[in-house]
C-alpha atoms as a PDB file:
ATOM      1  CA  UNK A   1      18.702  -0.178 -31.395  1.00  0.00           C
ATOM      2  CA  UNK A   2      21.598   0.641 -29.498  1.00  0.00           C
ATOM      3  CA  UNK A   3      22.633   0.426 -25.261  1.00  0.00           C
ATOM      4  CA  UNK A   4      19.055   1.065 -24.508  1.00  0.00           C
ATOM      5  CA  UNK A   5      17.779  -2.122 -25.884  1.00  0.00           C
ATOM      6  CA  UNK A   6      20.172  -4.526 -24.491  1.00  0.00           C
ATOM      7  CA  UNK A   7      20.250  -2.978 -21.451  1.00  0.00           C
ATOM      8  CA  UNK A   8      15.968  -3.495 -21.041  1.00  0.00           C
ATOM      9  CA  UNK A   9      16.657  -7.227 -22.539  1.00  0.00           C
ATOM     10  CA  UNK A  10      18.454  -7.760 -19.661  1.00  0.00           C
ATOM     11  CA  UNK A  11      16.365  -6.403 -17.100  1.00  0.00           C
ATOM     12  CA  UNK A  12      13.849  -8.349 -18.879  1.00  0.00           C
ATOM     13  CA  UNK A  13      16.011 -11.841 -18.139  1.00  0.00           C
ATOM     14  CA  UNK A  14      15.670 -11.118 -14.137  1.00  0.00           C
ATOM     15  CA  UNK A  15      12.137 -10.561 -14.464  1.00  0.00           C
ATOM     16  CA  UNK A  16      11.025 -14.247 -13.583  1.00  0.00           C
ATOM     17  CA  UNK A  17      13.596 -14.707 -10.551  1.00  0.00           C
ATOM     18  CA  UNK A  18      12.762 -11.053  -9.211  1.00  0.00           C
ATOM     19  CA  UNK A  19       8.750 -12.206  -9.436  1.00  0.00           C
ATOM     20  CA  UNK A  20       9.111 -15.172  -8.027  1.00  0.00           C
ATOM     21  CA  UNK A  21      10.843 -13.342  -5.279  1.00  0.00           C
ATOM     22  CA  UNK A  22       8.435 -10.743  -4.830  1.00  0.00           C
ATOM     23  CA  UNK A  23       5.747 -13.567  -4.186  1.00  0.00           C
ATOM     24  CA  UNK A  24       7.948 -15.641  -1.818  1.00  0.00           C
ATOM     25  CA  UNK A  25       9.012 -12.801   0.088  1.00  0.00           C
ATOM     26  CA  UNK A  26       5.239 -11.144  -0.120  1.00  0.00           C
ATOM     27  CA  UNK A  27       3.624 -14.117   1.127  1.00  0.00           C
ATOM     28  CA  UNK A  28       6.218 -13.867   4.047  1.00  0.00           C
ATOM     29  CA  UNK A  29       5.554 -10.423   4.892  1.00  0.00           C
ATOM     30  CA  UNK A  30       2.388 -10.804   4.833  1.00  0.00           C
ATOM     31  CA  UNK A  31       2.105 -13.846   7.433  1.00  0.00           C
ATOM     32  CA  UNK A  32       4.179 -11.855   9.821  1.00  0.00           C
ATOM     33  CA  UNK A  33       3.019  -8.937   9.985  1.00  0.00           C
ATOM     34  CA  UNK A  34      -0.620 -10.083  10.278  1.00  0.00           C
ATOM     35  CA  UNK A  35       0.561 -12.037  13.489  1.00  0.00           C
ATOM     36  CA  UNK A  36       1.035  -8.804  15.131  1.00  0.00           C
ATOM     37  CA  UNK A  37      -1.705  -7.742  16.905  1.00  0.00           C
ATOM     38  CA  UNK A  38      -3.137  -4.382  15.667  1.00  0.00           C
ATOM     39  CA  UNK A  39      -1.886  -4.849  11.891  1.00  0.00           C
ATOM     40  CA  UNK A  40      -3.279  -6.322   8.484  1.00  0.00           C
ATOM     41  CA  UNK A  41      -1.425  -7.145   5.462  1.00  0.00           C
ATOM     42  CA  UNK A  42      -3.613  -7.624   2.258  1.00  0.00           C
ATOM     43  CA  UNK A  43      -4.021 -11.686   1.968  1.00  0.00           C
ATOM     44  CA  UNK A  44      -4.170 -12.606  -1.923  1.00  0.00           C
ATOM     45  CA  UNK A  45      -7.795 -14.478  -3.300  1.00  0.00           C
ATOM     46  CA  UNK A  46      -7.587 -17.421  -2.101  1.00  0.00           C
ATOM     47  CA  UNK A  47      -6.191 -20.089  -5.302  1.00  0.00           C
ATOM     48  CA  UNK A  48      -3.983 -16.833  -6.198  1.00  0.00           C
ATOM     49  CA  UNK A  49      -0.743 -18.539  -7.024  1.00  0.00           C
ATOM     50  CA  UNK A  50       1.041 -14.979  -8.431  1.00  0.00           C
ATOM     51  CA  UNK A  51       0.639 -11.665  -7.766  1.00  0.00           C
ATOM     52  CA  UNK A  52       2.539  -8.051  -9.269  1.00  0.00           C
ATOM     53  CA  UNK A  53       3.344  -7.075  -5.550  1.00  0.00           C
ATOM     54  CA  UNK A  54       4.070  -3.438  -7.133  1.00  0.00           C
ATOM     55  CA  UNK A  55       3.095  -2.275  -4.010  1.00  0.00           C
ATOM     56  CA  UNK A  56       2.786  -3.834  -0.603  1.00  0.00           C
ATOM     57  CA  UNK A  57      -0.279  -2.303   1.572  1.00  0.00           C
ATOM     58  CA  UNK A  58      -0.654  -2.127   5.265  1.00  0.00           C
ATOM     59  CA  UNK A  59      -3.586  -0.999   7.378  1.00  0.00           C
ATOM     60  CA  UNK A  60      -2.940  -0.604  11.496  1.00  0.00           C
ATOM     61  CA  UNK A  61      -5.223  -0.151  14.381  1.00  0.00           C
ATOM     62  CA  UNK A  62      -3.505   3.135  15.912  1.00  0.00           C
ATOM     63  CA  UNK A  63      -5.341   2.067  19.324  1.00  0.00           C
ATOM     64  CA  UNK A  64      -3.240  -0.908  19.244  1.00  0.00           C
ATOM     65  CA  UNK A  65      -0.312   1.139  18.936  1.00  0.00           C
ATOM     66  CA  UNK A  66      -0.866   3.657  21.637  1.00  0.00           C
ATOM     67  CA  UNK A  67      -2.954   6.133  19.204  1.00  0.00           C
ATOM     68  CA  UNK A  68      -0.194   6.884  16.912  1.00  0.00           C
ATOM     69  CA  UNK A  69      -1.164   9.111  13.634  1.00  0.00           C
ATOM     70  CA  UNK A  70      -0.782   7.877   9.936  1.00  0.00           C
ATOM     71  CA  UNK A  71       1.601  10.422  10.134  1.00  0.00           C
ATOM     72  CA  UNK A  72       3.688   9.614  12.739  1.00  0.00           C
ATOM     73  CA  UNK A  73       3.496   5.973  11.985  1.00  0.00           C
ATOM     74  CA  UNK A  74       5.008   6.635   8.368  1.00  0.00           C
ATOM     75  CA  UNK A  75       7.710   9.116   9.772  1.00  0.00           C
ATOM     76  CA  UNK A  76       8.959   6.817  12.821  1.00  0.00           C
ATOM     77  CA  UNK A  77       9.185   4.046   9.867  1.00  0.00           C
ATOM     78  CA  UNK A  78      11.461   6.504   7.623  1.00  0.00           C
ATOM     79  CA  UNK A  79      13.499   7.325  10.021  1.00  0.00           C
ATOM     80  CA  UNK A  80      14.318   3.818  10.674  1.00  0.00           C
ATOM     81  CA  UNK A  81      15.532   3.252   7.072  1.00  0.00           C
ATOM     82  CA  UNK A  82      11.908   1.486   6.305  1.00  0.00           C
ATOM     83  CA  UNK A  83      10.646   3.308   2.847  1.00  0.00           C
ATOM     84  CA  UNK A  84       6.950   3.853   3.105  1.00  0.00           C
ATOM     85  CA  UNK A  85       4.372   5.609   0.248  1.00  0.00           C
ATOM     86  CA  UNK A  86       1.111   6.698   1.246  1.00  0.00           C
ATOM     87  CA  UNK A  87      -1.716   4.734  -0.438  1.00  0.00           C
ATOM     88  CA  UNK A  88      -3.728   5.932  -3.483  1.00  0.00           C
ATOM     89  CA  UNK A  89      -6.773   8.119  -1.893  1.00  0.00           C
ATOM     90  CA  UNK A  90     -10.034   7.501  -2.075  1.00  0.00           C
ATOM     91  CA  UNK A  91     -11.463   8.548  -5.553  1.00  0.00           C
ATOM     92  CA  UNK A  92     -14.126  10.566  -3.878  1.00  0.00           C
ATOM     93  CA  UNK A  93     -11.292  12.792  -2.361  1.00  0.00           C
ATOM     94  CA  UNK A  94      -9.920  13.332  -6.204  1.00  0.00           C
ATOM     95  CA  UNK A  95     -10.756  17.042  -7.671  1.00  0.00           C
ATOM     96  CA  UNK A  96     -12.076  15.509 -10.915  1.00  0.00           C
ATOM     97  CA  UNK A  97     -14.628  13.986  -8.815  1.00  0.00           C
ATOM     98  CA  UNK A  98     -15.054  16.546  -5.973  1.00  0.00           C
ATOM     99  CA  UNK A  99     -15.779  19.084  -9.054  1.00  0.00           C
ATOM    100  CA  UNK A 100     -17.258  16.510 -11.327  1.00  0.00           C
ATOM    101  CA  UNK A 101     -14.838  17.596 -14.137  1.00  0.00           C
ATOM    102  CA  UNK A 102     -15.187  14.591 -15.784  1.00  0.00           C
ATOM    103  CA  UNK A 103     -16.531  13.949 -19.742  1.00  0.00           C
ATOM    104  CA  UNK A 104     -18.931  16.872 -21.503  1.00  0.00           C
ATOM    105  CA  UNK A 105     -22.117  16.325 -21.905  1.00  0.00           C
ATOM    106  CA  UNK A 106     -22.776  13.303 -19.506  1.00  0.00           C
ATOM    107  CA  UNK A 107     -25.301  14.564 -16.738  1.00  0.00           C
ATOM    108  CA  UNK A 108     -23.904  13.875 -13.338  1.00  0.00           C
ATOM    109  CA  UNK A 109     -26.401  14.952 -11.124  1.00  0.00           C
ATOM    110  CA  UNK A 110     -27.441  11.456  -9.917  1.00  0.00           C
ATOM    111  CA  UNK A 111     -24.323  10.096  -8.941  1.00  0.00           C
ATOM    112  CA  UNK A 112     -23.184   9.847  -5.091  1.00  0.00           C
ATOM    113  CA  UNK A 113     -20.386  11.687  -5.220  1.00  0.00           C
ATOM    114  CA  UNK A 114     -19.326  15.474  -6.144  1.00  0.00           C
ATOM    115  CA  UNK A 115     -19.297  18.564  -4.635  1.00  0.00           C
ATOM    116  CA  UNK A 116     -20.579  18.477  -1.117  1.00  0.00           C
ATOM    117  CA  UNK A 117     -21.393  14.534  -2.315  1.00  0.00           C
ATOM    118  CA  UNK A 118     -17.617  13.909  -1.532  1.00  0.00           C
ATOM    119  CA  UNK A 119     -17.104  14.273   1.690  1.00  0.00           C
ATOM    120  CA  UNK A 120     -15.245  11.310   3.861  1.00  0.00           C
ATOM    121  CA  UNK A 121     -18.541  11.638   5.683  1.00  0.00           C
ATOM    122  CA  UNK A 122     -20.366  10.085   2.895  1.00  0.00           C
ATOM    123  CA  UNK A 123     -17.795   7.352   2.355  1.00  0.00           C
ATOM    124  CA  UNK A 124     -16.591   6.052   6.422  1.00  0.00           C
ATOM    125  CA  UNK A 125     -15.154   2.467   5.874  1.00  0.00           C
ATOM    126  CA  UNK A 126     -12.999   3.976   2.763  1.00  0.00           C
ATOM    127  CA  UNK A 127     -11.944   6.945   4.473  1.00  0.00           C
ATOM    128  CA  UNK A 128     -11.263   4.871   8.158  1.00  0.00           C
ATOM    129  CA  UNK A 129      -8.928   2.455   6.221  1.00  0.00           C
ATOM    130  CA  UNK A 130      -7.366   4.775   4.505  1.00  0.00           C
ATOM    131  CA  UNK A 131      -6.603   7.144   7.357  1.00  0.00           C
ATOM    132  CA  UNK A 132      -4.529   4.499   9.071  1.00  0.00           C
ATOM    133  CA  UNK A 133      -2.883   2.803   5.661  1.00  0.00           C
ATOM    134  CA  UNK A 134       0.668   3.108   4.623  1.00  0.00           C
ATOM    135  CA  UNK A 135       2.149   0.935   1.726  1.00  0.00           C
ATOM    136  CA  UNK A 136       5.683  -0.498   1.651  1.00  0.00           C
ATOM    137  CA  UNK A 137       7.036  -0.439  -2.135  1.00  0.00           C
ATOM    138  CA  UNK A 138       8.162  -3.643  -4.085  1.00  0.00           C
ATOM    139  CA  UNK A 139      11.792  -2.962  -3.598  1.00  0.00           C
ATOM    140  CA  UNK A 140      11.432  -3.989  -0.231  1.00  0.00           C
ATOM    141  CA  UNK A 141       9.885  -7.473  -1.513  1.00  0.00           C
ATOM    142  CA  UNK A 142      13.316  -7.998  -3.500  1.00  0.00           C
ATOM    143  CA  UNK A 143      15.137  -7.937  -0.130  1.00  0.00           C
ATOM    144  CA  UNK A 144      16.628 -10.541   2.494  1.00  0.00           C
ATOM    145  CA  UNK A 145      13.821 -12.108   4.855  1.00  0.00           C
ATOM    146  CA  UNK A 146      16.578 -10.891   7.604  1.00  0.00           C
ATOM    147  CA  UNK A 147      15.698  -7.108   6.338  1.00  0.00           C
ATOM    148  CA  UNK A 148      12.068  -8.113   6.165  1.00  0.00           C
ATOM    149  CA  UNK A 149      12.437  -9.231   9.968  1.00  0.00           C
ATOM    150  CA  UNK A 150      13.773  -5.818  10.643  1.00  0.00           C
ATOM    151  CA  UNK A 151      10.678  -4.579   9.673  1.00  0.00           C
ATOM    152  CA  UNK A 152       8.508  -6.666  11.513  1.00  0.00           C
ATOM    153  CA  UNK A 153      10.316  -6.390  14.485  1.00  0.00           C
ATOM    154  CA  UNK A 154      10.496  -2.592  13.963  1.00  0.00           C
ATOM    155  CA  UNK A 155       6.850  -2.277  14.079  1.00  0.00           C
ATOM    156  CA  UNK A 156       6.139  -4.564  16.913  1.00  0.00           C
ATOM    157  CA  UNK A 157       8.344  -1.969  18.410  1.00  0.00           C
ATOM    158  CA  UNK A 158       5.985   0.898  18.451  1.00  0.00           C
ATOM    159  CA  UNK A 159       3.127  -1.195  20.098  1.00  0.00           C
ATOM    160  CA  UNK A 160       2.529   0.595  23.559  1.00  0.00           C
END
């Protein structure tokens, strides 16, 4: 079996402390960043008691923060040592849909999306959220709530 193995049983041992701290620190996160005006954290179903937090997803008002771009939101965050992904796009922006590559045989002619079908036009509450979403990856969950404070107060920095 050799290194490998032992080496993933291991990692496998700090599974249920890292989740729990994902969660705790999640949950945190979450509350304080939807007290800023201008920003919304992803609240769990209410009765959710666990969640995989592999990701942590953010959506901001850029009016609220003096018009600032997705862009430029996600750089001035980098720069400050806060690690940022963009979120998944919207599937109608894909190429398998925008050409309707999908499986042979299967007429696709109905559907509401393809071609000139996919166009953010078509699709405006999808294409507004994501236009002004960033995620923040689980590695940040498994930090101090003093780092997660930087973050907060990091943001609340850029509101004009």
């Amino acid at each position: 079996m050799g290194d490998r193995f032992f080496y993933f049983q291991a990692q496998l041992k700090k599974f249920p402390a890292q989740h729990r701290l994902r969660n705790e620190n999640a949950r945190y996160l979450m509350e304080r960043l939807n007290d800023i005006d201008g920003m919304k954290a992803m609240k769990p179903t209410p009765g959710t008691t666990s969640l995989g937090w592999y990701v942590f997803p953010i959506v901001f008002e850029p009016q609220k923060f003096g018009g600032i771009t997705k862009l430029d939101f996600y750089k001035k965050l980098n720069r400050n040592g806060i690690p940022t992904d963009d979120c998944y796009p919207p599937l109608h922006g894909l190429d398998c849909f925008k050409t309707i590559n999908l499986k042979k045989g299967i007429d696709y002619s109905s559907a509401n999306w393809g071609g000139e079908k996919s166009i953010d036009r078509n699709f405006p509450v999808v294409s507004d959220i994501y236009s002004r979403s960033i995620e923040l990856p689980q590695e940040l969950l498994l930090t101090s709530k003093e780092k997660l404070d930087n973050v907060v107060d990091f943001i609340k920095s850029l509101k004009k």
